[in-house]
C-alpha atoms as a PDB file:
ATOM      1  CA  UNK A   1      24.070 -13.191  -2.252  1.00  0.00           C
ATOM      2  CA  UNK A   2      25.368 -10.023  -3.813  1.00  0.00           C
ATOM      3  CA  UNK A   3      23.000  -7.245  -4.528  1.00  0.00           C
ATOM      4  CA  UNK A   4      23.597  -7.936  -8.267  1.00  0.00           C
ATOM      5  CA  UNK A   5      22.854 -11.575  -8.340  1.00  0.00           C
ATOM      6  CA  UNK A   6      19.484 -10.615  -6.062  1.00  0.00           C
ATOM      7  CA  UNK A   7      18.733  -7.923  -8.979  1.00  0.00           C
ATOM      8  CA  UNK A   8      18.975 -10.453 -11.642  1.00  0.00           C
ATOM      9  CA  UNK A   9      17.053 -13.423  -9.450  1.00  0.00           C
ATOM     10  CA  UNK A  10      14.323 -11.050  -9.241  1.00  0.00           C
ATOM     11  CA  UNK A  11      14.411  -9.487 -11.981  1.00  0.00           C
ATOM     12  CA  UNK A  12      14.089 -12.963 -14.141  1.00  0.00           C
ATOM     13  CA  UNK A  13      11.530 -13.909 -11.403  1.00  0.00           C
ATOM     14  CA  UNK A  14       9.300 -11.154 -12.121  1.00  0.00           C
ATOM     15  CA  UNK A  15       9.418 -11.829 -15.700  1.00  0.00           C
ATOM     16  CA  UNK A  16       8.914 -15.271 -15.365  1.00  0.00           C
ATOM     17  CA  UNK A  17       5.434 -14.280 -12.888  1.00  0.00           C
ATOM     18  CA  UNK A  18       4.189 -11.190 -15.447  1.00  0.00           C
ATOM     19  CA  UNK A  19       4.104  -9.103 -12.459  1.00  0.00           C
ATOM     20  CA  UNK A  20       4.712  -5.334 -12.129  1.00  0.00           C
ATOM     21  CA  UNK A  21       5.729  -2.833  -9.410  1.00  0.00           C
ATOM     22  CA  UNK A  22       3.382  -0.627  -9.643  1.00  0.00           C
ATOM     23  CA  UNK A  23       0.704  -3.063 -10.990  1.00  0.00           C
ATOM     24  CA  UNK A  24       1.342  -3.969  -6.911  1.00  0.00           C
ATOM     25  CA  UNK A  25       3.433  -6.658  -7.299  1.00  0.00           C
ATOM     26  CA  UNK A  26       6.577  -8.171  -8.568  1.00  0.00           C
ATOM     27  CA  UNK A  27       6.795 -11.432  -7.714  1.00  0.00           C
ATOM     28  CA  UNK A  28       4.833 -13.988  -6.083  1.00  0.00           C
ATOM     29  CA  UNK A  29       5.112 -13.992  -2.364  1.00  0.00           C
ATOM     30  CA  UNK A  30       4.449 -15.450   1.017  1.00  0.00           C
ATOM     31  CA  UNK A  31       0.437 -14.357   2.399  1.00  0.00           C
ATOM     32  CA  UNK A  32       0.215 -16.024   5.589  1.00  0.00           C
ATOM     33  CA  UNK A  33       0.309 -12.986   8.061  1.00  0.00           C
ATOM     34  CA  UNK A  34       2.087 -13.913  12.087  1.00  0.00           C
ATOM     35  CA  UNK A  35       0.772 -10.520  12.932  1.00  0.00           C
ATOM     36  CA  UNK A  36       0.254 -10.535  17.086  1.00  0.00           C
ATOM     37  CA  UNK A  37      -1.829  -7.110  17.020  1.00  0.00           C
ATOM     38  CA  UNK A  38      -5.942  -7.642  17.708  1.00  0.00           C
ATOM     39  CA  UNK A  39      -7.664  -8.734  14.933  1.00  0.00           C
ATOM     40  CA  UNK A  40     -10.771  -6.291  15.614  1.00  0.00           C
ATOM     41  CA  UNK A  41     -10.151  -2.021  16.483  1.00  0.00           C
ATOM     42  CA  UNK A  42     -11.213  -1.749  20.513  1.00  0.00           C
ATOM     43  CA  UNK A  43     -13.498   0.763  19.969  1.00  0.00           C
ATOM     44  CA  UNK A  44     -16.195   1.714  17.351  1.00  0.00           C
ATOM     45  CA  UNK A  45     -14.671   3.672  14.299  1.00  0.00           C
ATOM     46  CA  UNK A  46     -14.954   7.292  15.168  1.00  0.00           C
ATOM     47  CA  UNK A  47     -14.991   8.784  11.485  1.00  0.00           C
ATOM     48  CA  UNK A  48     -14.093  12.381  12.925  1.00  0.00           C
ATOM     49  CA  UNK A  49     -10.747  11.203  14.824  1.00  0.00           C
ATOM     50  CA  UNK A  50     -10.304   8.309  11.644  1.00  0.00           C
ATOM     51  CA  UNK A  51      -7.788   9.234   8.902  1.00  0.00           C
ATOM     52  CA  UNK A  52      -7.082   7.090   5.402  1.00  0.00           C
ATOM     53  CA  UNK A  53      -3.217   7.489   4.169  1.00  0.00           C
ATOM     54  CA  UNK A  54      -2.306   5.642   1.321  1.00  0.00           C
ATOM     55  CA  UNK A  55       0.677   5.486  -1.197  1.00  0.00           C
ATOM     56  CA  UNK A  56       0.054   4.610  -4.698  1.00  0.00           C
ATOM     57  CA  UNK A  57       1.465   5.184  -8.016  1.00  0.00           C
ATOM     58  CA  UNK A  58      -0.560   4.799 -10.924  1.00  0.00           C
ATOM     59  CA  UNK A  59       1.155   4.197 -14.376  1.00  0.00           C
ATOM     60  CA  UNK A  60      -1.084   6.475 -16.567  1.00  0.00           C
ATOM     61  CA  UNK A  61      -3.847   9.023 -15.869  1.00  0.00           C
ATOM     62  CA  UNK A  62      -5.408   8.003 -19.353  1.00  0.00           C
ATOM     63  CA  UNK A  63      -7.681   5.670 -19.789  1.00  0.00           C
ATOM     64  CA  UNK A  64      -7.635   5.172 -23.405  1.00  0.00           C
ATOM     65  CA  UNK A  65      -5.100   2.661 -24.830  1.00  0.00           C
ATOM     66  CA  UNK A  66      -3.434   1.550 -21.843  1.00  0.00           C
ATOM     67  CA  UNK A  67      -0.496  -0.829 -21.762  1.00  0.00           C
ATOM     68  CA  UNK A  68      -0.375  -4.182 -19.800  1.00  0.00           C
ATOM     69  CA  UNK A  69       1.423  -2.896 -16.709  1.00  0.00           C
ATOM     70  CA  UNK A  70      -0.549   0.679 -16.785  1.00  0.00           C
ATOM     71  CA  UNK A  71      -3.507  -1.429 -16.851  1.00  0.00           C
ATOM     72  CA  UNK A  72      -2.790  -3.740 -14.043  1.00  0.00           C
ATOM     73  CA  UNK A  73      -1.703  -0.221 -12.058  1.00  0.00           C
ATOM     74  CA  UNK A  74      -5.152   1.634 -12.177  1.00  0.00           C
ATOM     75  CA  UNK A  75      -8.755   0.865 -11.879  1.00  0.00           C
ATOM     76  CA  UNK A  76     -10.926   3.023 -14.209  1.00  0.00           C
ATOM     77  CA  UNK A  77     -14.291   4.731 -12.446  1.00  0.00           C
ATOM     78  CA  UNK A  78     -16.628   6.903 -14.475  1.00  0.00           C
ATOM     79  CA  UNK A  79     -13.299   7.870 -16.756  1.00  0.00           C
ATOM     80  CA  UNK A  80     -11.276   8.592 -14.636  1.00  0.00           C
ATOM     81  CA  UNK A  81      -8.220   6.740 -13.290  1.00  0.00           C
ATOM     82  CA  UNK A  82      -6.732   5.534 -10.038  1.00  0.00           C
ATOM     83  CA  UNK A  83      -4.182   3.448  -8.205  1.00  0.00           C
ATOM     84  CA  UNK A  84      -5.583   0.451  -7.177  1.00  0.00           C
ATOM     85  CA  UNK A  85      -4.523   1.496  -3.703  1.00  0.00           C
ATOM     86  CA  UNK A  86      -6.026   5.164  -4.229  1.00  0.00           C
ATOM     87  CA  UNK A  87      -9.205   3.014  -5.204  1.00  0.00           C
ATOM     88  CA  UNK A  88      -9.081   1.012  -2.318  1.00  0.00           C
ATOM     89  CA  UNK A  89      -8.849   3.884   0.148  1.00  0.00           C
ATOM     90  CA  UNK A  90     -11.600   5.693  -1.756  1.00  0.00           C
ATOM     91  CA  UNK A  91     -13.912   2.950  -0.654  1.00  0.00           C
ATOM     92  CA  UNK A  92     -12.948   3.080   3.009  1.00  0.00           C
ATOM     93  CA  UNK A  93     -13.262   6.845   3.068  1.00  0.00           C
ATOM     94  CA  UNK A  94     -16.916   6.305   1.095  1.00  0.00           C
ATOM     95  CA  UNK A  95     -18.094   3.417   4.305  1.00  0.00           C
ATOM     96  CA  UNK A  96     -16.564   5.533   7.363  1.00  0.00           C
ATOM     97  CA  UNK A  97     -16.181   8.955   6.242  1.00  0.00           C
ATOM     98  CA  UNK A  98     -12.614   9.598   7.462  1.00  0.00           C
ATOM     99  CA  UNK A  99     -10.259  12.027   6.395  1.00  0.00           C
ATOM    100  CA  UNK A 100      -7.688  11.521   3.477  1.00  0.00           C
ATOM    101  CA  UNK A 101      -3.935  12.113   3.103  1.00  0.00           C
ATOM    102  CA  UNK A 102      -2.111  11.045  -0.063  1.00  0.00           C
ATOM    103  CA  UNK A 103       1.851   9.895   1.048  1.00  0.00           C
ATOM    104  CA  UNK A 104       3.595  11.356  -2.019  1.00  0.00           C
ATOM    105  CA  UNK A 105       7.604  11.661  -2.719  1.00  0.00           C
ATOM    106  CA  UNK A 106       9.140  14.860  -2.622  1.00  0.00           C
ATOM    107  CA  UNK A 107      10.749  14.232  -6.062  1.00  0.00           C
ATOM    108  CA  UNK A 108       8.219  12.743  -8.671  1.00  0.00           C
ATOM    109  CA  UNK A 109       8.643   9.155  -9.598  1.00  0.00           C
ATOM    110  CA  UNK A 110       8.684   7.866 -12.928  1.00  0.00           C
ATOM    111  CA  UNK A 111       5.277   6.451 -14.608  1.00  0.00           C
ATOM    112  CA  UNK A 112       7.380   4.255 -17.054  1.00  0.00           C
ATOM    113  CA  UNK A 113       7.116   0.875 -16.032  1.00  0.00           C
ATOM    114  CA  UNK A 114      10.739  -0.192 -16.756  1.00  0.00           C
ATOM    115  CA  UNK A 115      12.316   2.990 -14.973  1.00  0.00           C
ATOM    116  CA  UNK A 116       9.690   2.480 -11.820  1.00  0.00           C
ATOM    117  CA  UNK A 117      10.693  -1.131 -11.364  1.00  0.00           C
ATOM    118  CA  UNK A 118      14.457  -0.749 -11.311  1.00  0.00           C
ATOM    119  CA  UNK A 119      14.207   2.517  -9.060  1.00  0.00           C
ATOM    120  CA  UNK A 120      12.060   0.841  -6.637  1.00  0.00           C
ATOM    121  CA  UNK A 121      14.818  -2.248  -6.538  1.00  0.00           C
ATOM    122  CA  UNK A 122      17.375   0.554  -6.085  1.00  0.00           C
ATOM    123  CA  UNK A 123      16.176   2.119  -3.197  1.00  0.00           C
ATOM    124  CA  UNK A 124      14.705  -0.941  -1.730  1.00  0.00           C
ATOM    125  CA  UNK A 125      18.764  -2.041  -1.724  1.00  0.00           C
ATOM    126  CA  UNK A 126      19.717   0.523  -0.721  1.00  0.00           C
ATOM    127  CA  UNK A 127      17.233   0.898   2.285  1.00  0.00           C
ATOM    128  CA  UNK A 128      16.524   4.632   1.173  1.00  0.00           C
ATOM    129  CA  UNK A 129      13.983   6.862   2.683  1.00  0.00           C
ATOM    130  CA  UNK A 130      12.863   9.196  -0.289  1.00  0.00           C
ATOM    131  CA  UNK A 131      11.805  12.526   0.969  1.00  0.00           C
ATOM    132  CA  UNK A 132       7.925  12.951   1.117  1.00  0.00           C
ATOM    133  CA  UNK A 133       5.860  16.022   0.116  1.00  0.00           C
ATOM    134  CA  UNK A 134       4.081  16.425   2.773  1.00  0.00           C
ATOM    135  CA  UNK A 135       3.658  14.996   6.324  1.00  0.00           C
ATOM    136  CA  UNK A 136       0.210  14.815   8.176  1.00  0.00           C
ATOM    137  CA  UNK A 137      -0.127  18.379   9.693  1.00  0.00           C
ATOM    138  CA  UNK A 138      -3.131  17.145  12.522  1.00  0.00           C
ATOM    139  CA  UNK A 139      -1.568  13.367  13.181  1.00  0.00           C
ATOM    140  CA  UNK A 140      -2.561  14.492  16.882  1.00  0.00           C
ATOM    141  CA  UNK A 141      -6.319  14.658  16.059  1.00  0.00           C
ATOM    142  CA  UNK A 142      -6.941  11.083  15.106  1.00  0.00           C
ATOM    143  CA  UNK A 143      -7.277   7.926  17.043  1.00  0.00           C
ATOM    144  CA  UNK A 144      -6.990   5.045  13.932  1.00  0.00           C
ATOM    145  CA  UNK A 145      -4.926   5.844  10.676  1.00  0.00           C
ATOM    146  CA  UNK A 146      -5.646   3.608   7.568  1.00  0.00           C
ATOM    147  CA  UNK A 147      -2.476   3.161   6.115  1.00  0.00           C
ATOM    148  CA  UNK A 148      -2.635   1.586   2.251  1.00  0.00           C
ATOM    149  CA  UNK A 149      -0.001   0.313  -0.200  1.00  0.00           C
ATOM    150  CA  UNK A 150       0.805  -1.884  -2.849  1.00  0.00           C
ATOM    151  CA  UNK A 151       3.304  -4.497  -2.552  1.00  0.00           C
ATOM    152  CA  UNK A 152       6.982  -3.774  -3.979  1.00  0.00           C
ATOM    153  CA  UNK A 153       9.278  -6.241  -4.340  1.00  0.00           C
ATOM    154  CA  UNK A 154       8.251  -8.315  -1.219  1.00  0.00           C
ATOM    155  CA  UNK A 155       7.833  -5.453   0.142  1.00  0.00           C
ATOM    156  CA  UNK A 156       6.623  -1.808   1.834  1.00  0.00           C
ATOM    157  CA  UNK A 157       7.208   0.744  -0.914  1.00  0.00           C
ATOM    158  CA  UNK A 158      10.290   2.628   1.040  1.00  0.00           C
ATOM    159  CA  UNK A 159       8.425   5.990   0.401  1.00  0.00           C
ATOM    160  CA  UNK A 160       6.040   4.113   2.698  1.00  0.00           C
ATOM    161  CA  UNK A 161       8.842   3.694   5.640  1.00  0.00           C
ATOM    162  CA  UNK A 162       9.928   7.154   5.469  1.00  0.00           C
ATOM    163  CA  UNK A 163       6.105   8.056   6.326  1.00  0.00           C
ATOM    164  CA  UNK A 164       5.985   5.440   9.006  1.00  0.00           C
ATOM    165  CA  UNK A 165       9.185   6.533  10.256  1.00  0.00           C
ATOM    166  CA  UNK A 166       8.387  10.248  10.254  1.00  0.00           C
ATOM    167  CA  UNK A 167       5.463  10.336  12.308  1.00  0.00           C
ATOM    168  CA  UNK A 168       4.782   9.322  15.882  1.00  0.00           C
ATOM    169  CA  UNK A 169       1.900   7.166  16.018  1.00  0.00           C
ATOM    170  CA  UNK A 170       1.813   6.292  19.443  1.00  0.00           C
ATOM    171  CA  UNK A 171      -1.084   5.199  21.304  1.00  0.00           C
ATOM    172  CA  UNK A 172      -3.107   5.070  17.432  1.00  0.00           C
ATOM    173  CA  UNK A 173      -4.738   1.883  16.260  1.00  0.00           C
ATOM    174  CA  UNK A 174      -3.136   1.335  12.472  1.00  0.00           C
ATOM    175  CA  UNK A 175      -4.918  -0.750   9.995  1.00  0.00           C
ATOM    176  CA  UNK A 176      -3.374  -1.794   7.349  1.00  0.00           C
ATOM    177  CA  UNK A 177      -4.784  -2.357   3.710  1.00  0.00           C
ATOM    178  CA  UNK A 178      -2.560  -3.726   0.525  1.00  0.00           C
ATOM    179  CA  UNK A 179      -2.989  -4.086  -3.212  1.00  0.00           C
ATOM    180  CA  UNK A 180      -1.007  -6.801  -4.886  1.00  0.00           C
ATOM    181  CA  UNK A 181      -0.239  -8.750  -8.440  1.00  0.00           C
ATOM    182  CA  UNK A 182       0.241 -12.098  -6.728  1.00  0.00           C
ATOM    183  CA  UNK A 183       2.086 -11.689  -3.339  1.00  0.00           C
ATOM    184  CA  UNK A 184      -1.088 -10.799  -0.588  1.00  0.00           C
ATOM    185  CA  UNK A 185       0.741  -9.096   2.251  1.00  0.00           C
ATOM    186  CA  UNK A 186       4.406 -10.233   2.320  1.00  0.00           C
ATOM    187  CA  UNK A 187       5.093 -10.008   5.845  1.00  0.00           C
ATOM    188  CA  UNK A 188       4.386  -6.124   5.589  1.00  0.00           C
ATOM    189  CA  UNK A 189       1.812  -6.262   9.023  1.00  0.00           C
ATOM    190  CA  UNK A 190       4.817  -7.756  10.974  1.00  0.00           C
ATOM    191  CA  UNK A 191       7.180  -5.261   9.366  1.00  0.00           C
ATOM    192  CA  UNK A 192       4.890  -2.215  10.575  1.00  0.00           C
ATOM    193  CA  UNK A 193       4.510  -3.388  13.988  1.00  0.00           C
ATOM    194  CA  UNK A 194       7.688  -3.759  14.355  1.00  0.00           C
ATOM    195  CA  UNK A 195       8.243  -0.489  13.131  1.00  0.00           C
ATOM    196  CA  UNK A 196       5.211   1.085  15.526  1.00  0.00           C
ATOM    197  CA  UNK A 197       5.663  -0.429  19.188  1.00  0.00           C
ATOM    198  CA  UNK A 198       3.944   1.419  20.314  1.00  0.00           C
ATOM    199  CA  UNK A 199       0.785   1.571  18.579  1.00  0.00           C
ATOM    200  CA  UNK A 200      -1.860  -0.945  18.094  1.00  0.00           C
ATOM    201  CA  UNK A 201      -1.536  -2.666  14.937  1.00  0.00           C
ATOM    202  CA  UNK A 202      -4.791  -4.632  13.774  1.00  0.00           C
ATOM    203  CA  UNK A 203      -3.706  -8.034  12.487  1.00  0.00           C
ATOM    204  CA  UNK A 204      -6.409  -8.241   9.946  1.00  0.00           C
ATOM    205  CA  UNK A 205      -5.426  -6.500   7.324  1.00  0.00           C
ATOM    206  CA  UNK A 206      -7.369  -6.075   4.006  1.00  0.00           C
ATOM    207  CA  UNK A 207      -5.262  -7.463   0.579  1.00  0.00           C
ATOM    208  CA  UNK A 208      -6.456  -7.760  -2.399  1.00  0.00           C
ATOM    209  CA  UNK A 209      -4.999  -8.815  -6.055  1.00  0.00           C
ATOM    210  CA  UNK A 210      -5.083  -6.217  -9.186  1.00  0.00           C
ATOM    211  CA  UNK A 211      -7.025  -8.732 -10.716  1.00  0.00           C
ATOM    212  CA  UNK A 212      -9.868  -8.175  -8.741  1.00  0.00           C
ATOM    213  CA  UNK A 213     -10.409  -4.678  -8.614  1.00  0.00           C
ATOM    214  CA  UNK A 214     -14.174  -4.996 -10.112  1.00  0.00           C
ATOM    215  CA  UNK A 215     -14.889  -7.029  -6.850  1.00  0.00           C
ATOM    216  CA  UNK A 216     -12.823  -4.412  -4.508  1.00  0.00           C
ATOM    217  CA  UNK A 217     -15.904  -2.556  -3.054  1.00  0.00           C
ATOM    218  CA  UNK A 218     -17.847  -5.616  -1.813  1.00  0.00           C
ATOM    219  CA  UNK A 219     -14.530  -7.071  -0.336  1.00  0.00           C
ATOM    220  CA  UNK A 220     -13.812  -3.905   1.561  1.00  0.00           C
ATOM    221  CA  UNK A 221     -17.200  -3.363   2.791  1.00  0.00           C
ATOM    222  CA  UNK A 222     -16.866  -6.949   4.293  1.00  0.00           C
ATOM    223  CA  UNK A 223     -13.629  -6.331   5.438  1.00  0.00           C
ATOM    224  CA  UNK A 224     -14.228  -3.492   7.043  1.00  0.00           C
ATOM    225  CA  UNK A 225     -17.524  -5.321   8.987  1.00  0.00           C
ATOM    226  CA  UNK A 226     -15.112  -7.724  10.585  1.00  0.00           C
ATOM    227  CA  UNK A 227     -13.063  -5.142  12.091  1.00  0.00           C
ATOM    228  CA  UNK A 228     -16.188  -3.809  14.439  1.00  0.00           C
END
């Protein structure tokens, strides 16, 4: 299949499922995980050598009048808004204290939903590795990385590869947590550990839909019990 008849499969799919990229989703998906890693971390969670890294891309930063898809992009606390997957790691860094690093792109991505979608097809087709920001200056000082994203296109976000790609995270436990519109995890826990031989990837991974973002900080306190 050409990547011009894929774009235009998906691209009726997704408007056919009312799902949006960065409302962590575009089309329904495939949830049962083959992961091989542990499904517990071998040691108790150290919150001083524990770090939370996430990617996320919220639509709007106001929380007044909010379309559809900047809606199902953000979860609202006390006025102000966040990524669902921002949210999400906000919680795990409330329960275990860790440190936080925010994966960003070196060159801002569009908020508008229409211009987000198609660039995250394009570089998803064109197995780009956008430029980040930053990387994690200390990577050496921490024994389990958090590693959050939302689900685009079936898919890691590629911003998300280039950060995998960039560091060396051997010898680290990962645990990986996902925000979605309809797709769970997509094969993204196989995908990392492939990508990370050599580092322990935890097969339970937390996923949650952008649906149930009221509901997010009992599931990831429960979540996060079953990894002890």
């Amino acid at each position: 299949m050409t990547s011009t008849t894929r774009r235009g499969f998906l691209a009726l799919a997704a408007a056919v499922a009312g799902a949006g990229v960065a409302g962590c989703s575009m089309i329904g998906g495939d949830d049962d995980s083959k992961a091989s890693g542990p499904s517990r971390v071998s040691a108790p969670i150290d919150e001083s050598r524990t770090l939370v890294a996430y990617f996320s891309v919220p639509e709007t930063d106001d929380p007044n009048n909010m379309s559809e898809e900047e809606a199902g992009s953000t979860h609202v606390v006390d006025g102000k808004v966040l990524g669902n997957t921002q949210y999400v790691a906000q919680l795990i860094e409330a329960r275990i204290g860790a440190e936080m690093f925010r994966i960003e792109t070196a060159e801002e991505l569009p908020l508008e939903h229409g211009r987000l979608e198609d660039l995250a097809l394009e570089m998803q087709e064109g197995d780009e590795r956008p430029k980040l920001k930053a990387l994690i200056p200390n990577l050496e000082d921490y024994d389990t990385v958090f590693i959050g994203y939302p689900i685009w296109w079936y898919d890691l976000p590629m911003p998300v590869y280039t950060f995998l790609e960039e560091h060396d995270f051997s010898g680290k436990n990962i645990v990986l947590f996902s925000t979605h519109g309809g797709n769970g995890l997509s094969g993204t826990v196989e995908k990392v550990t492939e990508k990370l031989p050599d580092s322990t990837v935890v097969s339970n991974a937390f996923s949650i839909l952008r649906d149930d973002m009221d509901s997010a900080e009992g599931e990831v306190g429960e979540w996060l019990d079953s990894l002890a």
